[in-house]
PDB file of N, CA and C in Angstrom:
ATOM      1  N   UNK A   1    -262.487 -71.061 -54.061  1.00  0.00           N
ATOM      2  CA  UNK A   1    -262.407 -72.241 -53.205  1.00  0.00           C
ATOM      3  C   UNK A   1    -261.310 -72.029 -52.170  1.00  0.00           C
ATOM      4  N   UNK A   2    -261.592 -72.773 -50.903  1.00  0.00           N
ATOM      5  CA  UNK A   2    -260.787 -72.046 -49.677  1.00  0.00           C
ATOM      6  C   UNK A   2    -259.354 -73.276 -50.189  1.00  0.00           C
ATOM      7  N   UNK A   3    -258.127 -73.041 -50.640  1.00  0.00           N
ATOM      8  CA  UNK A   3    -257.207 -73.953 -50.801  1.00  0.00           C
ATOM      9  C   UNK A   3    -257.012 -74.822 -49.432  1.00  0.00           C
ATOM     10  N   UNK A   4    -257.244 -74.644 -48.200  1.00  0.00           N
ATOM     11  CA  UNK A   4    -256.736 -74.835 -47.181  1.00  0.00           C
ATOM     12  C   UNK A   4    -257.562 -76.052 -47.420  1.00  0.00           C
ATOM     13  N   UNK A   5    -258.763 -76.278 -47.150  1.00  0.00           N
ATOM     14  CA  UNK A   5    -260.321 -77.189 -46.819  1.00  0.00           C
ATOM     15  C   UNK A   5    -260.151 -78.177 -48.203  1.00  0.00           C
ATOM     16  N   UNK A   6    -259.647 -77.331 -49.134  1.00  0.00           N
ATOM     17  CA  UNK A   6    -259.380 -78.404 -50.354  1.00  0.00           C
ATOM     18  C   UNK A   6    -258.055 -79.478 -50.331  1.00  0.00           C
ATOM     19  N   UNK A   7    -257.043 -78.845 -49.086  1.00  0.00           N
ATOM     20  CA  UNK A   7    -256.160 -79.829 -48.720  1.00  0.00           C
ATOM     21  C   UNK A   7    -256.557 -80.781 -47.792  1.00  0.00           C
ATOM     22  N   UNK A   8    -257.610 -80.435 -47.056  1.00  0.00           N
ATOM     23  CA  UNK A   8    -257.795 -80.878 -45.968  1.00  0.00           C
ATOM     24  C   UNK A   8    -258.648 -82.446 -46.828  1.00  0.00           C
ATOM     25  N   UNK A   9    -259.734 -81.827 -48.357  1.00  0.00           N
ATOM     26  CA  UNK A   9    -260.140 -82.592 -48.877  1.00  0.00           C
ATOM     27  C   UNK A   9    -259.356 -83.616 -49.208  1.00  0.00           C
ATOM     28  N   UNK A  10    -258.466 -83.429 -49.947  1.00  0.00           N
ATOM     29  CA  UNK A  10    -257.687 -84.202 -50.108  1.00  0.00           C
ATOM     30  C   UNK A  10    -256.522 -85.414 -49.307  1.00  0.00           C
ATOM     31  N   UNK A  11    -256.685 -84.992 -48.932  1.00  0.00           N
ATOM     32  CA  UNK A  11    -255.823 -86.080 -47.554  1.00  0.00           C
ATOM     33  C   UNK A  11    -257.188 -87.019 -46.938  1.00  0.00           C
ATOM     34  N   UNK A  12    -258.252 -86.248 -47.072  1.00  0.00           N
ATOM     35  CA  UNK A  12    -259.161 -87.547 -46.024  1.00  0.00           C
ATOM     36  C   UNK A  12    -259.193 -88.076 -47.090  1.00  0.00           C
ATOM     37  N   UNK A  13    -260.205 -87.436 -48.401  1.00  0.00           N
ATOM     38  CA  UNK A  13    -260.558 -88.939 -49.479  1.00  0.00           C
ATOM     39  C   UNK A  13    -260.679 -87.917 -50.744  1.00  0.00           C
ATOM     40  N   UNK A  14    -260.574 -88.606 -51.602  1.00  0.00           N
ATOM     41  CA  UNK A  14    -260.783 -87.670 -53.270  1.00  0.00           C
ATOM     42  C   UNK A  14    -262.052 -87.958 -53.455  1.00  0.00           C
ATOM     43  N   UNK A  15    -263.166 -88.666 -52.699  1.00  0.00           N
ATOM     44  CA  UNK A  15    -264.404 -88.852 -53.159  1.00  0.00           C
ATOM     45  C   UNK A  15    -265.202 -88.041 -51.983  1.00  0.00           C
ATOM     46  N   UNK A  16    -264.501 -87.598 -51.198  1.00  0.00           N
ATOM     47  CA  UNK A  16    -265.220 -85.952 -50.989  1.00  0.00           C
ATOM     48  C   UNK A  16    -265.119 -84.533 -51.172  1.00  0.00           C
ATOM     49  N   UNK A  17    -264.584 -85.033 -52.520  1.00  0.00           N
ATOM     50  CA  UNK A  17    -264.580 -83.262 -53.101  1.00  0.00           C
ATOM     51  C   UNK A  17    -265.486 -83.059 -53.968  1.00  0.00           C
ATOM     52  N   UNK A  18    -266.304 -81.812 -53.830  1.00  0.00           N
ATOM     53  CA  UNK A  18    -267.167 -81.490 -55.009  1.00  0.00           C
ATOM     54  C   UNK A  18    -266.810 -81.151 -55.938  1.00  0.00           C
ATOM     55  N   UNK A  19    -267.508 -81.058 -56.980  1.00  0.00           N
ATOM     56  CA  UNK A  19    -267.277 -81.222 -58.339  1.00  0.00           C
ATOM     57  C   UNK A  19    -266.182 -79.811 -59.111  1.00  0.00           C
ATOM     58  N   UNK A  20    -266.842 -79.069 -58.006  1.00  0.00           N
ATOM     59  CA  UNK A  20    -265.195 -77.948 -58.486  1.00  0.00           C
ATOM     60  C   UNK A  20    -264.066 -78.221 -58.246  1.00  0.00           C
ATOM     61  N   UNK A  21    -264.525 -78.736 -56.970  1.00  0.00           N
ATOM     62  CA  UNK A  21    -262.873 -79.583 -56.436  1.00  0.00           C
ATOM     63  C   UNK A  21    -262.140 -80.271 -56.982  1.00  0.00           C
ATOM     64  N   UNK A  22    -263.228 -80.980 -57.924  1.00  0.00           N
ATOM     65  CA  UNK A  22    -262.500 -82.211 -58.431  1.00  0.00           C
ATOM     66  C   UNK A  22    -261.951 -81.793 -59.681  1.00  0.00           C
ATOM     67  N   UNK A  23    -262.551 -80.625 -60.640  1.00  0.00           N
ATOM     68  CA  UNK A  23    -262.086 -79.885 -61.770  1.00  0.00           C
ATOM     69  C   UNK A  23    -260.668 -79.029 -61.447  1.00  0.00           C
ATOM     70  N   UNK A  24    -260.893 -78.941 -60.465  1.00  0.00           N
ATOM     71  CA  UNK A  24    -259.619 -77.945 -59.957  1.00  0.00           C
ATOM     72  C   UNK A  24    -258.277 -78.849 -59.783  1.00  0.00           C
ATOM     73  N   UNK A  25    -258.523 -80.165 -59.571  1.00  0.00           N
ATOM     74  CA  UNK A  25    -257.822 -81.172 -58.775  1.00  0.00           C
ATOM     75  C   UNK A  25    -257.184 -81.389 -60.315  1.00  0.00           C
ATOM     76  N   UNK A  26    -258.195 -81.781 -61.177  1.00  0.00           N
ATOM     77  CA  UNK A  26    -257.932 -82.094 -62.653  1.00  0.00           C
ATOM     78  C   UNK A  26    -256.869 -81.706 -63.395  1.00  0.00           C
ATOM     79  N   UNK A  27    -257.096 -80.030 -63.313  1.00  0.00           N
ATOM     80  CA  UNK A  27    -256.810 -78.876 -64.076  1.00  0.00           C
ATOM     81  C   UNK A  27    -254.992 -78.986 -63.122  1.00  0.00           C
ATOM     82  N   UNK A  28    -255.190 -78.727 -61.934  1.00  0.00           N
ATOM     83  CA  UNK A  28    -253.717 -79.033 -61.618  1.00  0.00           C
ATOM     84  C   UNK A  28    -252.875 -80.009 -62.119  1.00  0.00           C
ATOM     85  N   UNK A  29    -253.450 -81.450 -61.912  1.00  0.00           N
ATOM     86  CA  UNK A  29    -252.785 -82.520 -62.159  1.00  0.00           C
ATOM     87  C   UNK A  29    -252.641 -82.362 -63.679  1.00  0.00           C
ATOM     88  N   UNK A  30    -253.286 -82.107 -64.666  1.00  0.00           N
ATOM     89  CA  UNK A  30    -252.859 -81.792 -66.083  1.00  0.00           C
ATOM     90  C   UNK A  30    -251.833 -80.639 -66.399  1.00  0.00           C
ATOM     91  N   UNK A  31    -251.835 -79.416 -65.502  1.00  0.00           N
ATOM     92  CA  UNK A  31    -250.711 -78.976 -65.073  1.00  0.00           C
ATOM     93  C   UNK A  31    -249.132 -79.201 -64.929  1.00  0.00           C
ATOM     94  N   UNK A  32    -249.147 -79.975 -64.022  1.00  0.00           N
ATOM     95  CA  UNK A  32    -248.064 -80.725 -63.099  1.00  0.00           C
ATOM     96  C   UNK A  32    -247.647 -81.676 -64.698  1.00  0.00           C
ATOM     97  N   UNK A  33    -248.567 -82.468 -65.197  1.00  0.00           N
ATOM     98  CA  UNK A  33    -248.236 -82.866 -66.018  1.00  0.00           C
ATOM     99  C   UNK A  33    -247.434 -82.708 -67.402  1.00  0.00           C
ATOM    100  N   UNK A  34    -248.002 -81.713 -67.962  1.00  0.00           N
ATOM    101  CA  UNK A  34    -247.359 -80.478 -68.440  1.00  0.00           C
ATOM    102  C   UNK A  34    -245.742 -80.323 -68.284  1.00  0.00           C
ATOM    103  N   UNK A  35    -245.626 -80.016 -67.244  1.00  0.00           N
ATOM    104  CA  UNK A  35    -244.655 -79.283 -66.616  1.00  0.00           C
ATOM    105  C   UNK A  35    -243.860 -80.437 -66.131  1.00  0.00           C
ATOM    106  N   UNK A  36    -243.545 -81.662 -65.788  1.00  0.00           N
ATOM    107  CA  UNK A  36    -242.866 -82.631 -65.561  1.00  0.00           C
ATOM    108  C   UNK A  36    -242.485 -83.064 -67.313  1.00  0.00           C
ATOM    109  N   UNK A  37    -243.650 -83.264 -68.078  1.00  0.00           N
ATOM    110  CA  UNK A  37    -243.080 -83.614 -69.889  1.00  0.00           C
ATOM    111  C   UNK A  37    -241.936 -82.582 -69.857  1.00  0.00           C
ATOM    112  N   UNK A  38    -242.214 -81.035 -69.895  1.00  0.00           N
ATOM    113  CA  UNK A  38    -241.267 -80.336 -70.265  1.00  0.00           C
ATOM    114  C   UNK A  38    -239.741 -80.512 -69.395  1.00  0.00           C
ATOM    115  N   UNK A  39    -240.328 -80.493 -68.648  1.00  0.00           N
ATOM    116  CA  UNK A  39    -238.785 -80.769 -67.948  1.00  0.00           C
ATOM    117  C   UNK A  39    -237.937 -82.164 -68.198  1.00  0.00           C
ATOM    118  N   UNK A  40    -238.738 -83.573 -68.266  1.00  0.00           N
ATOM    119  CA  UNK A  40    -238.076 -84.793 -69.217  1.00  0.00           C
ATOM    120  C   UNK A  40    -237.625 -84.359 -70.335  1.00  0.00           C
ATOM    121  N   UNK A  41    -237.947 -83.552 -71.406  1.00  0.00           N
ATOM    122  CA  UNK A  41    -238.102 -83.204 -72.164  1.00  0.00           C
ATOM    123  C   UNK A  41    -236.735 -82.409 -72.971  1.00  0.00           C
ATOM    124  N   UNK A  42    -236.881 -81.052 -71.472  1.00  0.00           N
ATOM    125  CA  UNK A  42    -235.844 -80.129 -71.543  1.00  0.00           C
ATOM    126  C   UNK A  42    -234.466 -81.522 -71.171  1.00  0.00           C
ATOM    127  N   UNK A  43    -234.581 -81.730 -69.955  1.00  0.00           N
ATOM    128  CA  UNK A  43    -233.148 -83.035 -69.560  1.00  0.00           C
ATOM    129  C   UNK A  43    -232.437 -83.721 -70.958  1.00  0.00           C
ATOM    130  N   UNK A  44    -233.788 -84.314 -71.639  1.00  0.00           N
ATOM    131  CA  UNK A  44    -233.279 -85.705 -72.735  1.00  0.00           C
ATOM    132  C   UNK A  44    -232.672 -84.640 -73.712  1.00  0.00           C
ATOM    133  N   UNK A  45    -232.987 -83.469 -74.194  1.00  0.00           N
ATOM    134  CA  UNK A  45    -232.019 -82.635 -75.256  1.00  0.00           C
ATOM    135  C   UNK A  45    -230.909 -81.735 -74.513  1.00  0.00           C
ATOM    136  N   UNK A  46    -230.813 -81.558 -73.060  1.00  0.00           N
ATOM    137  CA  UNK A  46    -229.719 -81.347 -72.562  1.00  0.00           C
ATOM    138  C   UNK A  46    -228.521 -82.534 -72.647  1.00  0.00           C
ATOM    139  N   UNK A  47    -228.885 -83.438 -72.123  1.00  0.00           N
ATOM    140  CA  UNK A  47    -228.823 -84.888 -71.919  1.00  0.00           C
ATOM    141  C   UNK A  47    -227.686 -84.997 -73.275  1.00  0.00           C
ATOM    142  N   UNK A  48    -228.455 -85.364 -74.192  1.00  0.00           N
ATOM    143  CA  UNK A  48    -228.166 -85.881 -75.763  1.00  0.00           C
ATOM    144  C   UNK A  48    -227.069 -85.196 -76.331  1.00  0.00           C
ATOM    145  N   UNK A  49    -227.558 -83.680 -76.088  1.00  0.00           N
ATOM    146  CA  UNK A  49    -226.514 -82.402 -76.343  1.00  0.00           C
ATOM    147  C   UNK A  49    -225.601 -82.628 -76.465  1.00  0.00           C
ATOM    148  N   UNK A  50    -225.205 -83.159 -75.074  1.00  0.00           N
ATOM    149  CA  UNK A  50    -224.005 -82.931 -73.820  1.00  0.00           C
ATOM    150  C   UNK A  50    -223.154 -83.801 -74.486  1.00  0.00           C
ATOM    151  N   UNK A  51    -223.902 -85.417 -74.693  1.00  0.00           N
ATOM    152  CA  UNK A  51    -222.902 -86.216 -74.890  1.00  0.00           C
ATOM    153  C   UNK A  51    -222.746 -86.457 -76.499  1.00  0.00           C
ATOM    154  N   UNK A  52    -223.442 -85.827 -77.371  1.00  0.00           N
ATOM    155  CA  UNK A  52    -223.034 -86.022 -78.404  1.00  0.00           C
ATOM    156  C   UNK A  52    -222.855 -85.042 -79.446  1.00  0.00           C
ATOM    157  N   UNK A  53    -222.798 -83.799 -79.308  1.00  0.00           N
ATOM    158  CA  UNK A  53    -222.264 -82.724 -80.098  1.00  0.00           C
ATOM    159  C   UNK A  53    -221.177 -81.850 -79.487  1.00  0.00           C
ATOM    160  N   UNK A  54    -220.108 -82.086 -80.393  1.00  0.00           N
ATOM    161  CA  UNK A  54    -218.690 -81.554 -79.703  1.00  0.00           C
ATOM    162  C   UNK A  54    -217.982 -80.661 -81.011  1.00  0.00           C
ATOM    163  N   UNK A  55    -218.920 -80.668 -82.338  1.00  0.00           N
ATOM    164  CA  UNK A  55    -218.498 -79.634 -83.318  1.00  0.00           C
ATOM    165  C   UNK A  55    -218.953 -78.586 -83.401  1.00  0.00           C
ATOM    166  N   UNK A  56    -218.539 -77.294 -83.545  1.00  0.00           N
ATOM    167  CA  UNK A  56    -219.679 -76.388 -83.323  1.00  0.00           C
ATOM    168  C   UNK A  56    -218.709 -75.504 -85.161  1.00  0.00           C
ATOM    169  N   UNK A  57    -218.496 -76.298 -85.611  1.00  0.00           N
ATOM    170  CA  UNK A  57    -217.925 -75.865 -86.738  1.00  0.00           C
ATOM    171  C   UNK A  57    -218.962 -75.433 -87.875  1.00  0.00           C
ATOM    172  N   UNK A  58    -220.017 -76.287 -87.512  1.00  0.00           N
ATOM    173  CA  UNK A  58    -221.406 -76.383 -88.874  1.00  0.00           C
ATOM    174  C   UNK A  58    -222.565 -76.314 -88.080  1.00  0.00           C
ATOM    175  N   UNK A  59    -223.733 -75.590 -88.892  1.00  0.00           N
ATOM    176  CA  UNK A  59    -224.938 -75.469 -88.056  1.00  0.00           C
ATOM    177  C   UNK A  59    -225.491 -76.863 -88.044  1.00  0.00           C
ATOM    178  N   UNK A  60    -224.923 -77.811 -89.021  1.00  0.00           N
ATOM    179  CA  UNK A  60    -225.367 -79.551 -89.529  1.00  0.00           C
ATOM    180  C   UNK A  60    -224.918 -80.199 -88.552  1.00  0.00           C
ATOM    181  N   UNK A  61    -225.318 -81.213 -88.216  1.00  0.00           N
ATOM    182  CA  UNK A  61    -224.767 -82.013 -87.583  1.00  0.00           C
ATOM    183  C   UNK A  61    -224.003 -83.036 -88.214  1.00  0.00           C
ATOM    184  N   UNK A  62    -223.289 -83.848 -87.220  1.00  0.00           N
ATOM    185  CA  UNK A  62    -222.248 -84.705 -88.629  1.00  0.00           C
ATOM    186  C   UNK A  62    -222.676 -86.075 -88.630  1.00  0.00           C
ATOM    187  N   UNK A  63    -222.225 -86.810 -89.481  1.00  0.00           N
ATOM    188  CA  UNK A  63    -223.215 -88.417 -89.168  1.00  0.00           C
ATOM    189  C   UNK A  63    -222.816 -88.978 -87.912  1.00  0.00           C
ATOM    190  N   UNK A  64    -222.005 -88.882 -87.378  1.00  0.00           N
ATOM    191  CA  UNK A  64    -221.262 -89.486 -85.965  1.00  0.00           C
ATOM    192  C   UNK A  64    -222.330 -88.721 -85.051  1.00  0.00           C
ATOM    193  N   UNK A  65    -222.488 -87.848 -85.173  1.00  0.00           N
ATOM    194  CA  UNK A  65    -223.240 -86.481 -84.037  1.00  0.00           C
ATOM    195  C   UNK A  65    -225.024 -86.733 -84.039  1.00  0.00           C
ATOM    196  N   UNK A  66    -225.308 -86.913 -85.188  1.00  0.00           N
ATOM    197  CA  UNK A  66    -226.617 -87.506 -86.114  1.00  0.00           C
ATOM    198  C   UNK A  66    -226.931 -88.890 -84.990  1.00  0.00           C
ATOM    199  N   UNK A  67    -226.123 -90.030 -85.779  1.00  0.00           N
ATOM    200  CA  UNK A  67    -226.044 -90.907 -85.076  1.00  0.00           C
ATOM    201  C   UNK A  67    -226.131 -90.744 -83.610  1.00  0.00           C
ATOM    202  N   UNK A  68    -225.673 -90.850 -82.984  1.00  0.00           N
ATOM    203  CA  UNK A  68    -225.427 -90.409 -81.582  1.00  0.00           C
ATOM    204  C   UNK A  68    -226.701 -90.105 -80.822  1.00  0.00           C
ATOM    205  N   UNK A  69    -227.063 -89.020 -81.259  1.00  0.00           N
ATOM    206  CA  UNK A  69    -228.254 -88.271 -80.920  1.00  0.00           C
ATOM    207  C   UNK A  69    -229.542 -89.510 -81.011  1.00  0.00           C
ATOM    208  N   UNK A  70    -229.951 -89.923 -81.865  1.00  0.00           N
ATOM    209  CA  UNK A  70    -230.661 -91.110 -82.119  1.00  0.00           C
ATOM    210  C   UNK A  70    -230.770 -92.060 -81.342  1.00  0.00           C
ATOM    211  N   UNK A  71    -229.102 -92.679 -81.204  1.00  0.00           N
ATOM    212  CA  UNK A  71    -229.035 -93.763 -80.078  1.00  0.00           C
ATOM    213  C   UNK A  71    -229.522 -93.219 -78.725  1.00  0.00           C
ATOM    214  N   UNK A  72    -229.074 -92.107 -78.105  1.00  0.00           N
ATOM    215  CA  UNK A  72    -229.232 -91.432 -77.010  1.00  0.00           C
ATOM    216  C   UNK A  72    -230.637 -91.156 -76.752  1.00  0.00           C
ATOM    217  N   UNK A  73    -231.253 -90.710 -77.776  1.00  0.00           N
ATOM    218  CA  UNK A  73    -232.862 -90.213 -78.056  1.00  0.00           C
ATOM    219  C   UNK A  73    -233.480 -91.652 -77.542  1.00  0.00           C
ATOM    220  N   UNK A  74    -233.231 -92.694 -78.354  1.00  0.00           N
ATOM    221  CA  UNK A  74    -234.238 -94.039 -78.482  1.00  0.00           C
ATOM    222  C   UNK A  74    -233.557 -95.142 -76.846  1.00  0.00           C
ATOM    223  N   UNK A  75    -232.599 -94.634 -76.749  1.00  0.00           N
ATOM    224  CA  UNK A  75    -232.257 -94.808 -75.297  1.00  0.00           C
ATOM    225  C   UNK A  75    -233.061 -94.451 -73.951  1.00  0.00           C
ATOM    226  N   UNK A  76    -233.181 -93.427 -73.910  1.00  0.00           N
ATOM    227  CA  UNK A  76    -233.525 -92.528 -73.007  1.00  0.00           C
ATOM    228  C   UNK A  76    -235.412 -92.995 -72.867  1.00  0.00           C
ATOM    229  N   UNK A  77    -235.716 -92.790 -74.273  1.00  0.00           N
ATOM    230  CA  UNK A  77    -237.199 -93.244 -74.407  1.00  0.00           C
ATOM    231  C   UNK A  77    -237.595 -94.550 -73.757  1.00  0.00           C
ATOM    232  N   UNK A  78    -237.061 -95.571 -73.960  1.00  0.00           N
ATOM    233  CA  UNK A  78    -236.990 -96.457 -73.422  1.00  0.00           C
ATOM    234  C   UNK A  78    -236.585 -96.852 -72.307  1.00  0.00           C
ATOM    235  N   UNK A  79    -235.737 -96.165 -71.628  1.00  0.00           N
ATOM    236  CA  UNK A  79    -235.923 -96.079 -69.979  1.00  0.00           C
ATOM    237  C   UNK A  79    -237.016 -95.831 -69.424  1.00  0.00           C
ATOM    238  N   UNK A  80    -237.384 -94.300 -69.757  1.00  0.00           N
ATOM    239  CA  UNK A  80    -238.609 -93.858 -69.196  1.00  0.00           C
ATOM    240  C   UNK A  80    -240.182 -94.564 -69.761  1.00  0.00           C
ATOM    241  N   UNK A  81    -240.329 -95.594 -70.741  1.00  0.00           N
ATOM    242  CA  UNK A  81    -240.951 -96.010 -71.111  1.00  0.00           C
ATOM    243  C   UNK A  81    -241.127 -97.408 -69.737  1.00  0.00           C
ATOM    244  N   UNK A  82    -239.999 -98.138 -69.965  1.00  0.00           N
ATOM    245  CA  UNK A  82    -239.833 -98.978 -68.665  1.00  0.00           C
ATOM    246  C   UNK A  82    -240.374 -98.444 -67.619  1.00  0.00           C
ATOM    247  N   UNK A  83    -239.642 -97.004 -67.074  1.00  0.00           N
ATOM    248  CA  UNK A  83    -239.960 -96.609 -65.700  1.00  0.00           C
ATOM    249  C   UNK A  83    -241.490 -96.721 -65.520  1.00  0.00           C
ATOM    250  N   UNK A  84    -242.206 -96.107 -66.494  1.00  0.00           N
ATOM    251  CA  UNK A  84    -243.924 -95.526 -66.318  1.00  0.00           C
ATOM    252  C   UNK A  84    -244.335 -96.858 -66.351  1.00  0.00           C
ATOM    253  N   UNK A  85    -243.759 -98.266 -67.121  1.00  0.00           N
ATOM    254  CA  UNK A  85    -244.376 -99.512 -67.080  1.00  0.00           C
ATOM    255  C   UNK A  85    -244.578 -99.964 -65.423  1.00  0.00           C
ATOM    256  N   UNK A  86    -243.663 -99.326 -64.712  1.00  0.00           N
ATOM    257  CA  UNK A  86    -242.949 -99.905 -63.510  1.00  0.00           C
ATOM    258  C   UNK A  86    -243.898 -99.417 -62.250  1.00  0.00           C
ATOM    259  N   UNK A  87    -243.709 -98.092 -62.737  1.00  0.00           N
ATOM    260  CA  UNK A  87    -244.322 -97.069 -62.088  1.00  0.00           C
ATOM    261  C   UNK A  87    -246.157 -97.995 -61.828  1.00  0.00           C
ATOM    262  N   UNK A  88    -246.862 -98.102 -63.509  1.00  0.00           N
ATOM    263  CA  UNK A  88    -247.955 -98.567 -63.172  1.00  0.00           C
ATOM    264  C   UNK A  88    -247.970 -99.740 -62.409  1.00  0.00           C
ATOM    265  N   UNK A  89    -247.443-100.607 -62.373  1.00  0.00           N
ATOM    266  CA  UNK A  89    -247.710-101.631 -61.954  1.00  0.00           C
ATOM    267  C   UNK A  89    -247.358-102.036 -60.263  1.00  0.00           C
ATOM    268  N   UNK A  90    -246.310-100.915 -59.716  1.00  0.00           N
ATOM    269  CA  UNK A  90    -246.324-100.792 -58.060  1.00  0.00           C
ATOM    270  C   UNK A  90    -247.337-100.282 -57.940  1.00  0.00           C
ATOM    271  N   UNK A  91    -248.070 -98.998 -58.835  1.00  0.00           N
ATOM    272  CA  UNK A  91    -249.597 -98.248 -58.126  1.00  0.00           C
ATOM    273  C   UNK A  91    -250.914 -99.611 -58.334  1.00  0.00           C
ATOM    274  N   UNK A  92    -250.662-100.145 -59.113  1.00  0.00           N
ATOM    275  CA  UNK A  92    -251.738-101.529 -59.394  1.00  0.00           C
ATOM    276  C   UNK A  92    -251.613-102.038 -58.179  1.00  0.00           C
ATOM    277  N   UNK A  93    -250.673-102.660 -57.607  1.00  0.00           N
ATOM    278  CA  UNK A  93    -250.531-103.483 -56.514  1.00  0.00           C
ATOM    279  C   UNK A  93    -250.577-102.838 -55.587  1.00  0.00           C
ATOM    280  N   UNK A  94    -250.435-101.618 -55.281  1.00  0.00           N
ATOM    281  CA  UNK A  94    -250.891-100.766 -53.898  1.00  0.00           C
ATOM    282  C   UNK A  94    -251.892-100.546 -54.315  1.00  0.00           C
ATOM    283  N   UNK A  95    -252.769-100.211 -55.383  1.00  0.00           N
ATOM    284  CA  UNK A  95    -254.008 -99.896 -55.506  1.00  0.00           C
ATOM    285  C   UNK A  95    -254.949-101.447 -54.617  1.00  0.00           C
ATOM    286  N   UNK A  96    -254.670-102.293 -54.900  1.00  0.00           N
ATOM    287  CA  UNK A  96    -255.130-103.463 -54.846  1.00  0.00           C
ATOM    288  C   UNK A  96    -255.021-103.999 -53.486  1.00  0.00           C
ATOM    289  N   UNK A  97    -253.706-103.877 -52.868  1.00  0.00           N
ATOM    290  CA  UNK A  97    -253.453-104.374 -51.227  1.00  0.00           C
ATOM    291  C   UNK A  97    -254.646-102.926 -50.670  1.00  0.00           C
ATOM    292  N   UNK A  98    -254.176-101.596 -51.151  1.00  0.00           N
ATOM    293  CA  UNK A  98    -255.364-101.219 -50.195  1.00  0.00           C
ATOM    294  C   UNK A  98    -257.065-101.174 -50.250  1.00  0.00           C
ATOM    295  N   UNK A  99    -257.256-101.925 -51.272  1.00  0.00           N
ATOM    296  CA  UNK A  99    -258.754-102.086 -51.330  1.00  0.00           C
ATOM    297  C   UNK A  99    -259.014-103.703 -50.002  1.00  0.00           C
ATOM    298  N   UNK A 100    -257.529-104.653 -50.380  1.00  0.00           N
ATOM    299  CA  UNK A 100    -257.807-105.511 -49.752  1.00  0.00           C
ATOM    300  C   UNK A 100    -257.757-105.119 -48.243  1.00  0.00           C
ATOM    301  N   UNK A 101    -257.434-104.146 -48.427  1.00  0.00           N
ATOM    302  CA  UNK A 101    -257.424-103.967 -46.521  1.00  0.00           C
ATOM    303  C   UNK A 101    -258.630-103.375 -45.584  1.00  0.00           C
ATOM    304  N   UNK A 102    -259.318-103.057 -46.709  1.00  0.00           N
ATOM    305  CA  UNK A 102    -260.642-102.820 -46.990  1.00  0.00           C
ATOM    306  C   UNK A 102    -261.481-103.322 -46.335  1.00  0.00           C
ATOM    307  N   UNK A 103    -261.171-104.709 -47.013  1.00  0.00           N
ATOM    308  CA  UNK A 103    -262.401-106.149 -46.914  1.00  0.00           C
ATOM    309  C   UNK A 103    -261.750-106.620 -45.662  1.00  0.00           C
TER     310      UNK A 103
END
């Protein structure tokens, strides 16, 4: 597939790409997807690391360090849980003003 004509697809409308196009379109975006988890992913145990293990005395962690990690973990989740709530609901309402602009 010519990538160029498939950008070009994309910018006019996603409902004129053929059906490879649209597998290809898929296969990226599950991609991208992929690859954005890992990187939240990689951050929240950098993240957690950072601010809550400062013994490097035991391969264990200690209940303070334990703890910590948890709060930070169920923290973090819940931001980004918010954000994607947030996230859907500006694309709802732009989804929606531009159909109305439509009519």
């Amino acid at each position: 597939m010519d990538s160029l004509r498939a950008q070009q697809n994309l910018t006019s409308s996603p409902n004129s790409l053929t059906v490879s196009e649209q597998r290809e379109l898929e296969q990226r975006l599950q991609k991208r997807q992929v690859k954005e988890f890992m990187s939240l992913f990689g951050n929240l145990v950098d993240n957690c690391f950072t601010a809550c293990v400062d013994d490097f005395t035991s391969k264990a962690l200690s209940g303070r360090e334990g703890g910590c990690i948890q709060r930070c973990v169920a923290k973090s989740m819940t931001t980004q849980t918010r954000l994607s709530e947030r996230f859907a609901e500006l694309n709802q309402a732009m989804t929606a003003e531009m159909q109305n602009k439509r009519f």
